[in-house]
Protein backbone atom coordinates (compact mmCIF):
# COMPACT_ATOMS: atom_id res chain seq x y z
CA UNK A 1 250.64 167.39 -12.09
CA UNK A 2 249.88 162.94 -12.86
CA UNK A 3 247.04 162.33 -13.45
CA UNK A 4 247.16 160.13 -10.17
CA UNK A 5 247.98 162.37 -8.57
CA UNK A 6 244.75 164.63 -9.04
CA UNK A 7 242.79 161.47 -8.61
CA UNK A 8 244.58 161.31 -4.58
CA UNK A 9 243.85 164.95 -4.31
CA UNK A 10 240.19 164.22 -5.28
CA UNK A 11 240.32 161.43 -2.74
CA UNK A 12 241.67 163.37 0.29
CA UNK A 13 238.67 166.10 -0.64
CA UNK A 14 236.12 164.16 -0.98
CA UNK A 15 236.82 162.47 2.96
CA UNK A 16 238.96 159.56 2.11
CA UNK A 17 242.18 158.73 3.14
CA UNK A 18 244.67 157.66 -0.05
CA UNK A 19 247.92 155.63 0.04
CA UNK A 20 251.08 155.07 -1.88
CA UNK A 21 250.66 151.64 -3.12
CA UNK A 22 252.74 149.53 -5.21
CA UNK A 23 250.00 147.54 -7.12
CA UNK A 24 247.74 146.47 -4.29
CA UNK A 25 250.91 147.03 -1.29
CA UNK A 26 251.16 150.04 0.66
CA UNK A 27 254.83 151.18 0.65
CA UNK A 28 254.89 154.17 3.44
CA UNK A 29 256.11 153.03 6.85
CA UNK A 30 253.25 153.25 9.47
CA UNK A 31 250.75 153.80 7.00
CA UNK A 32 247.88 152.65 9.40
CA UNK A 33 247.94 155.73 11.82
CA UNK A 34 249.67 158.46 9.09
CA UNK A 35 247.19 161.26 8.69
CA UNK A 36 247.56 161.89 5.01
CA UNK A 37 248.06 165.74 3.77
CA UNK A 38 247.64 167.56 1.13
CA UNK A 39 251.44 168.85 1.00
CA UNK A 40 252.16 165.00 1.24
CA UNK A 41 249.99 163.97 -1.93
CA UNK A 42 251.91 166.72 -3.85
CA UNK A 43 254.96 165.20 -2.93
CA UNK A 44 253.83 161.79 -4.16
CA UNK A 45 253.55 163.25 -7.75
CA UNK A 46 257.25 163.14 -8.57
CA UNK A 47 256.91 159.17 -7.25
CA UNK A 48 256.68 156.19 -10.43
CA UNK A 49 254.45 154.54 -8.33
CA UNK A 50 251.14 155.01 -9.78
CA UNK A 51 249.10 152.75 -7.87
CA UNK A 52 246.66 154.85 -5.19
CA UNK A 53 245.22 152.72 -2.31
CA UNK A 54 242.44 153.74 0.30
CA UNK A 55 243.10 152.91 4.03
CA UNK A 56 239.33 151.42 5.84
CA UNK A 57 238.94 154.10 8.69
CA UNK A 58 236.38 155.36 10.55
CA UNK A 59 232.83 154.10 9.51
CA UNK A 60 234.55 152.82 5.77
CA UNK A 61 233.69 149.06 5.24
CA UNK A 62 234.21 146.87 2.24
CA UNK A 63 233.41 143.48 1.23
CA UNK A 64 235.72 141.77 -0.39
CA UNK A 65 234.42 139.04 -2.99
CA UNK A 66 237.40 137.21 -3.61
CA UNK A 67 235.62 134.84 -6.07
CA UNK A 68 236.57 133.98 -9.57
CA UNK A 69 233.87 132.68 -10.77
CA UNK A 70 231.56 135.43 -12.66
CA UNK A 71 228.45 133.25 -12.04
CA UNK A 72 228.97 133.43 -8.20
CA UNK A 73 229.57 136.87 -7.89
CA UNK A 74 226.36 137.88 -9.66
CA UNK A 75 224.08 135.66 -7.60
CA UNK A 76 225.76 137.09 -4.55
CA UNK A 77 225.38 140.70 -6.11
CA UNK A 78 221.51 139.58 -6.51
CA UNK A 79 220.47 138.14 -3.45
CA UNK A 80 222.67 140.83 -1.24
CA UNK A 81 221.03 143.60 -3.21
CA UNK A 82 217.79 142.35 -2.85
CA UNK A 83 218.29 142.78 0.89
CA UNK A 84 220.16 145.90 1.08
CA UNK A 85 219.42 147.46 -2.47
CA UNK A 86 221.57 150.91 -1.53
CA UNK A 87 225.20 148.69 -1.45
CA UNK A 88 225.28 148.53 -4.99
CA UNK A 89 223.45 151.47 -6.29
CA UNK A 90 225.01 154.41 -3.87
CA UNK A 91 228.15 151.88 -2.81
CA UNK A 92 231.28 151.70 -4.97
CA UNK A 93 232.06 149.04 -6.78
CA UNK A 94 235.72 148.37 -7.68
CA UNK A 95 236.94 145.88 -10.09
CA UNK A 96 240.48 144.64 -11.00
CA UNK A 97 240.40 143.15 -14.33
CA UNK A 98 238.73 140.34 -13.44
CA UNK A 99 235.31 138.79 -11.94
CA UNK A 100 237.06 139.66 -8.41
CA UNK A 101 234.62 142.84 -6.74
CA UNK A 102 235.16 145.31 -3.48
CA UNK A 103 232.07 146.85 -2.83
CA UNK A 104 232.98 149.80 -0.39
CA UNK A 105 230.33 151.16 1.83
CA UNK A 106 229.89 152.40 5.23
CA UNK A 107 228.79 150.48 7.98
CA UNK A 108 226.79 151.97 11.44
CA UNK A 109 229.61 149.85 13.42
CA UNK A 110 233.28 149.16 13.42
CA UNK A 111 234.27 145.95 13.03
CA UNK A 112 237.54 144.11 12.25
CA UNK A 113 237.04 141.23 9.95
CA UNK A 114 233.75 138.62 8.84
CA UNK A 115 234.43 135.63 6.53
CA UNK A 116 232.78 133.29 4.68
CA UNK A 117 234.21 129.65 4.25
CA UNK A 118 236.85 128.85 1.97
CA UNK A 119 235.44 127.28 -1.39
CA UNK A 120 236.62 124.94 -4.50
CA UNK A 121 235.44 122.91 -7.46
CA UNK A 122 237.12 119.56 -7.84
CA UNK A 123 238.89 117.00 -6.11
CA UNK A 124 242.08 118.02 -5.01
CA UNK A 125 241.89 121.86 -2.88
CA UNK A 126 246.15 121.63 -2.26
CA UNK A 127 246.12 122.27 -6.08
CA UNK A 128 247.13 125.73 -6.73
CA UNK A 129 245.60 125.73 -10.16
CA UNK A 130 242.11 125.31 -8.40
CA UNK A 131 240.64 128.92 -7.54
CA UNK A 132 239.51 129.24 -4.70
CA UNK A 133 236.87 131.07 -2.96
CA UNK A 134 235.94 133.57 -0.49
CA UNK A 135 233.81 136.53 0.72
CA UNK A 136 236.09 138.67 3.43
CA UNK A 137 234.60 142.01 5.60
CA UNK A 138 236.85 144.31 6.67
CA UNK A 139 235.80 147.56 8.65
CA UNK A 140 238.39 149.98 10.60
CA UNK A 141 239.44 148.09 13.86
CA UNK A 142 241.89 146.45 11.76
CA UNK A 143 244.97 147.65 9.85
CA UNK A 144 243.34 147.57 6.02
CA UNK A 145 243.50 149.04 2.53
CA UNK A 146 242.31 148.36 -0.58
CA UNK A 147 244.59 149.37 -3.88
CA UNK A 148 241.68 151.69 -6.12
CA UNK A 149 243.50 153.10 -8.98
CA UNK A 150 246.67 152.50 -11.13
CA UNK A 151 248.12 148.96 -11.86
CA UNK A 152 246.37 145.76 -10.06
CA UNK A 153 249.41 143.59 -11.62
CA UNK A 154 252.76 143.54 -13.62
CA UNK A 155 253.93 140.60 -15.60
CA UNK A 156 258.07 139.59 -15.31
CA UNK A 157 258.93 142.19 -17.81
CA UNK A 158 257.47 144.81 -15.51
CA UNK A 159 254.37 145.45 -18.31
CA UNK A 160 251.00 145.93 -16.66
CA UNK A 161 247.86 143.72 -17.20
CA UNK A 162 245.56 144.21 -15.09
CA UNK A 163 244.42 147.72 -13.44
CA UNK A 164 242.31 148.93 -10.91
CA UNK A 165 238.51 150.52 -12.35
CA UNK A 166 235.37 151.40 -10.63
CA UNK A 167 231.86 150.52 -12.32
CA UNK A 168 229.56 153.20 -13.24
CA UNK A 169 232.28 156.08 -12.83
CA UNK A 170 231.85 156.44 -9.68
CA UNK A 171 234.51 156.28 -7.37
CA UNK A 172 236.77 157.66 -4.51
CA UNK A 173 237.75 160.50 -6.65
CA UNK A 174 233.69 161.48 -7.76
CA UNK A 175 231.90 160.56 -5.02
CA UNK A 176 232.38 162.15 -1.54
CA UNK A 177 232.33 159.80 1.44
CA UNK A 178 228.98 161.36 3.33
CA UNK A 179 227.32 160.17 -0.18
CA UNK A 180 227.81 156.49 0.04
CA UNK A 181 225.27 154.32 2.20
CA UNK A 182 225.70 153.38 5.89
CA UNK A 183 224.62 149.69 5.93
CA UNK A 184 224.01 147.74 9.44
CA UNK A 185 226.91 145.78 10.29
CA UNK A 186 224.13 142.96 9.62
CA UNK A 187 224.72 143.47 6.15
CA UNK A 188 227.83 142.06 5.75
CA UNK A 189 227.91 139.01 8.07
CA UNK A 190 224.88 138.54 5.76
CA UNK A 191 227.36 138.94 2.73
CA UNK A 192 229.82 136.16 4.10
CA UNK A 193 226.34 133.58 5.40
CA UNK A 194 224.88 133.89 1.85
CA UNK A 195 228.08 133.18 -0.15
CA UNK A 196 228.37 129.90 2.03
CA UNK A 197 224.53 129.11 0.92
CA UNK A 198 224.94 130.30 -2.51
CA UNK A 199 228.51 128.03 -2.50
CA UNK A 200 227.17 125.03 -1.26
CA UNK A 201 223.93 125.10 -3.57
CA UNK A 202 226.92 125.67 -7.06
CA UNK A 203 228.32 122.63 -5.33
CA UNK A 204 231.70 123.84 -4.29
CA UNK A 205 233.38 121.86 -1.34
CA UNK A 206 234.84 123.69 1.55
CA UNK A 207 238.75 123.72 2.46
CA UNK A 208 238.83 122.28 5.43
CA UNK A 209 241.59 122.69 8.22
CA UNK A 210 243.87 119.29 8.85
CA UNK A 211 242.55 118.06 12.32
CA UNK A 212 245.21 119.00 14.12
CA UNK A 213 244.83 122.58 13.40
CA UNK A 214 241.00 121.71 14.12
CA UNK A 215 241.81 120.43 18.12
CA UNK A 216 243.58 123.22 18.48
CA UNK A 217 240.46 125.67 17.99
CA UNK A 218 239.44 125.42 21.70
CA UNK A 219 238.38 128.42 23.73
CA UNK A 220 237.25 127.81 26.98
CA UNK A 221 236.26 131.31 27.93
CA UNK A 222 232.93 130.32 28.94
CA UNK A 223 231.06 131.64 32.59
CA UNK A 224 227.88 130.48 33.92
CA UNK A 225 226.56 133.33 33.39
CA UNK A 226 227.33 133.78 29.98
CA UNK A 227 224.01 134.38 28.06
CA UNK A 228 223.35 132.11 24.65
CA UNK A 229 220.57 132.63 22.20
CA UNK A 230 219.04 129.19 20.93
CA UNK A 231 217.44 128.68 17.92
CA UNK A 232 214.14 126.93 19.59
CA UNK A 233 214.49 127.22 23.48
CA UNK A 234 215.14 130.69 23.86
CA UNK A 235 217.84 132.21 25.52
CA UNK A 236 219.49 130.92 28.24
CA UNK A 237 222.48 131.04 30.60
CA UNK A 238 225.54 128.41 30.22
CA UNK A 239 224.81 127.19 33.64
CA UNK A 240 220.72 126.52 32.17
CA UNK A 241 222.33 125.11 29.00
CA UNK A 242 224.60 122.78 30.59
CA UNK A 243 221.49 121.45 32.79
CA UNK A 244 219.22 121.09 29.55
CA UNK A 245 222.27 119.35 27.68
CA UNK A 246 222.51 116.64 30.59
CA UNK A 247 218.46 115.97 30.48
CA UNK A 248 219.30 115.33 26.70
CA UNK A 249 222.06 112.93 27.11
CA UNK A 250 219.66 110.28 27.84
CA UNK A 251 217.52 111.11 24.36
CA UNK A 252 220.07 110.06 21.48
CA UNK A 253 217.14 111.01 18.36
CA UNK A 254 216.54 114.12 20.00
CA UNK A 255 217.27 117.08 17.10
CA UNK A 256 220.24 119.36 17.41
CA UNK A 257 220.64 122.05 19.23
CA UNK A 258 221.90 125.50 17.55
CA UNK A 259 222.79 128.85 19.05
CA UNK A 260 223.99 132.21 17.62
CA UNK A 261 227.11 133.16 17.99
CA UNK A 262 226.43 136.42 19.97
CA UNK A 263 228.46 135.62 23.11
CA UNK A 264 231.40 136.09 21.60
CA UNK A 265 230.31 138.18 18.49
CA UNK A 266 227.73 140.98 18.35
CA UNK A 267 227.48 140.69 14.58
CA UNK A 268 226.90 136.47 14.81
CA UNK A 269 223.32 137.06 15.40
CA UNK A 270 221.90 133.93 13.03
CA UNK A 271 220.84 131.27 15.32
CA UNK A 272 221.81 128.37 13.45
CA UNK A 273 225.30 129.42 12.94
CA UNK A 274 226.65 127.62 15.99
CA UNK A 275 226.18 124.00 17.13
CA UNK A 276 225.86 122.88 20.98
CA UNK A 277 226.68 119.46 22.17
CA UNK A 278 228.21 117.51 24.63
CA UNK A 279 231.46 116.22 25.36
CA UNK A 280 235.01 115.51 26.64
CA UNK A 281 234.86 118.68 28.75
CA UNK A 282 230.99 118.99 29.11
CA UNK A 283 229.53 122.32 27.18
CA UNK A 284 230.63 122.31 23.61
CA UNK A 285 229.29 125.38 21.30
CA UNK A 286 231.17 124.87 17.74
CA UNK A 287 231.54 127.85 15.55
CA UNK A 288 230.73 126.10 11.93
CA UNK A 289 231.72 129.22 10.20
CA UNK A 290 235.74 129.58 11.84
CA UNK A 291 235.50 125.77 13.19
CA UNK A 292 236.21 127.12 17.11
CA UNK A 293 234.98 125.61 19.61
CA UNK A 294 233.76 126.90 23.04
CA UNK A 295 233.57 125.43 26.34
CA UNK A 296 233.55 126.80 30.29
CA UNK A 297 236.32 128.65 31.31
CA UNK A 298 236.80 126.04 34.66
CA UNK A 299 237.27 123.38 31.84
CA UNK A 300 241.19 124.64 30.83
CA UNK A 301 242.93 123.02 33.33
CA UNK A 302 241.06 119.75 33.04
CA UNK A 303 242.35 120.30 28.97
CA UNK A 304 245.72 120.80 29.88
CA UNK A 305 245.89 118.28 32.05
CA UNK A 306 244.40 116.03 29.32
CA UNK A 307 247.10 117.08 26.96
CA UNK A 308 249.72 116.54 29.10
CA UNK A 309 248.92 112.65 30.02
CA UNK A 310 247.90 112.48 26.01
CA UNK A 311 251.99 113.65 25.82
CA UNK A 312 253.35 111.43 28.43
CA UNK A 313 251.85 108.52 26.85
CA UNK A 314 252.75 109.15 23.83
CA UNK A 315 256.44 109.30 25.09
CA UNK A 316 255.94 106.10 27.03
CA UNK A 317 253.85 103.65 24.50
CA UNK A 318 254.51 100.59 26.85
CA UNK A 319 252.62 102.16 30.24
């Protein structure tokens, strides 16, 4: 028997589900609802692919820090574990030859997918040469894996340089699932808000979307009814918002209003995270994190209808 292959055994014993990966790709066809076997680890022995990934099911969450920069990832390591201490002493920690991290935890709710900004030092972000930055969630209502063991990279000769480790010897193989810590799903939206603080105060510079992608971020999905938590007035319906929001109009120095974003995301729960205003279709609440905005739902067909005389003039410049 590989020894990769008595690290996937370990794996499937101690709760986890492994994959056949090729570096950090899973290979097997309909790999996010195979159950994984023992009989089908064996067989993967006589495989050369000796990469081993771990599919995210169940109460699994990790955060990716996709950050190159060694300096970032500690203060985010530091101020995250100051908050939730168990992550990083019970969690596991996963490293691929570089400052790049996956801490993998459990989480007391399922999720699909939290993100920080996108981040960059220097002038020009279209630059491929310029790393770029992120912090990425990922819990088990989405299709995920993570590659944890074997080769992280091959150069064009097919020679690896980079593999998959764990810190402190603990991983998938060692440490059974019921061992690691079951963070609140608090935890990591906190992980993606605090690498946009700790980002902005190394003074990196967002990627921003080109504005057309930006117009196209409307969602008008909101009812009267709809309930939205404000930073200073409380919560209040759409219908009391939109009333407050017209008193307003008439006070231009009057300071902005913020919301969280928990009418359209449980886990958006800071209440500075979303900015309400007042525009072209009445009601705006703009998502600074994605860069969505939100308006009522009997606003679409006034939008449309906008776009659509936006089109025709555009066809007929002389009207």
């Amino acid at each position: 028997m590989q020894e990769r292959t008595a690290f996937r055994l370990a794996m499937l014993a101690n709760g986890f589900q492994p994959l056949l990966n090729d570096c950090k790709r899973s290979i097997e066809k309909g790999w996010p609802r195979r159950i994984i076997d023992e009989s089908e680890v064996r067989s993967w022995d006589r495989s050369a692919l000796a990469s081993t990934g771990l599919r995210i099911d169940g109460d699994l969450a990790v955060i990716d820090v996709d950050v190159a920069d060694a300096g970032l990832v500690d203060a985010l390591a530091d101020t995250l574990g100051e908050r939730f201490p168990e992550l990083l002493t019970r969690g596991l920690v996963r490293h691929a030859g570089g400052p790049k991290e996956a801490w993998i935890a459990r989480v007391d709710e399922p999720f699909r997918r939290l993100a920080s900004r996108r981040w960059y030092r220097g002038s020009d972000p279209d630059d491929p040469s310029v790393p770029k930055h992120m912090v990425e969630c990922f819990g088990s209502l989405g299709a995920r894996q993570f590659a944890v063991d074997g080769p992280h990279a091959r150069n064009r000769r097919g020679e690896v340089t980079s593999t998959y480790g764990f810190a402190g010897g603990a991983s998938p193989a060692t440490a059974p699932r019921a061992s690691l810590p079951v963070l609140p799903i608090a935890a990591y939206a906190a992980a993606c808000d605090l690498f946009d603080e700790i980002a902005v105060a190394a003074g990196l510079t967002a990627v921003n979307r080109n504005r057309r992608a930006l117009a196209g971020q409307r969602c008008f999905e909101l009812g009267a009814d709809t309930e939205i938590e404000t930073r200073d007035h409380g919560v209040m319906t759409v219908a009391e918002l939109e009333r407050f929001m017209r008193r307003r109009r008439a006070h231009s120095d009057a300071p902005a209003v913020r919301c969280s974003g928990s009418f359209h995301d449980p886990v958006r729960v800071r209440t500075d995270s979303h900015l309400v205003g007042w525009g072209r279709y009445g009601l705006s609440i703009h998502d600074t994190m994605t860069e969505t905005t939100w308006h009522r739902r009997e606003k679409a067909s006034t939008a449309r209808m906008f776009e659509f005389l936006l089109q025709m003039q555009q066809r007929n410049p002389f009207k």
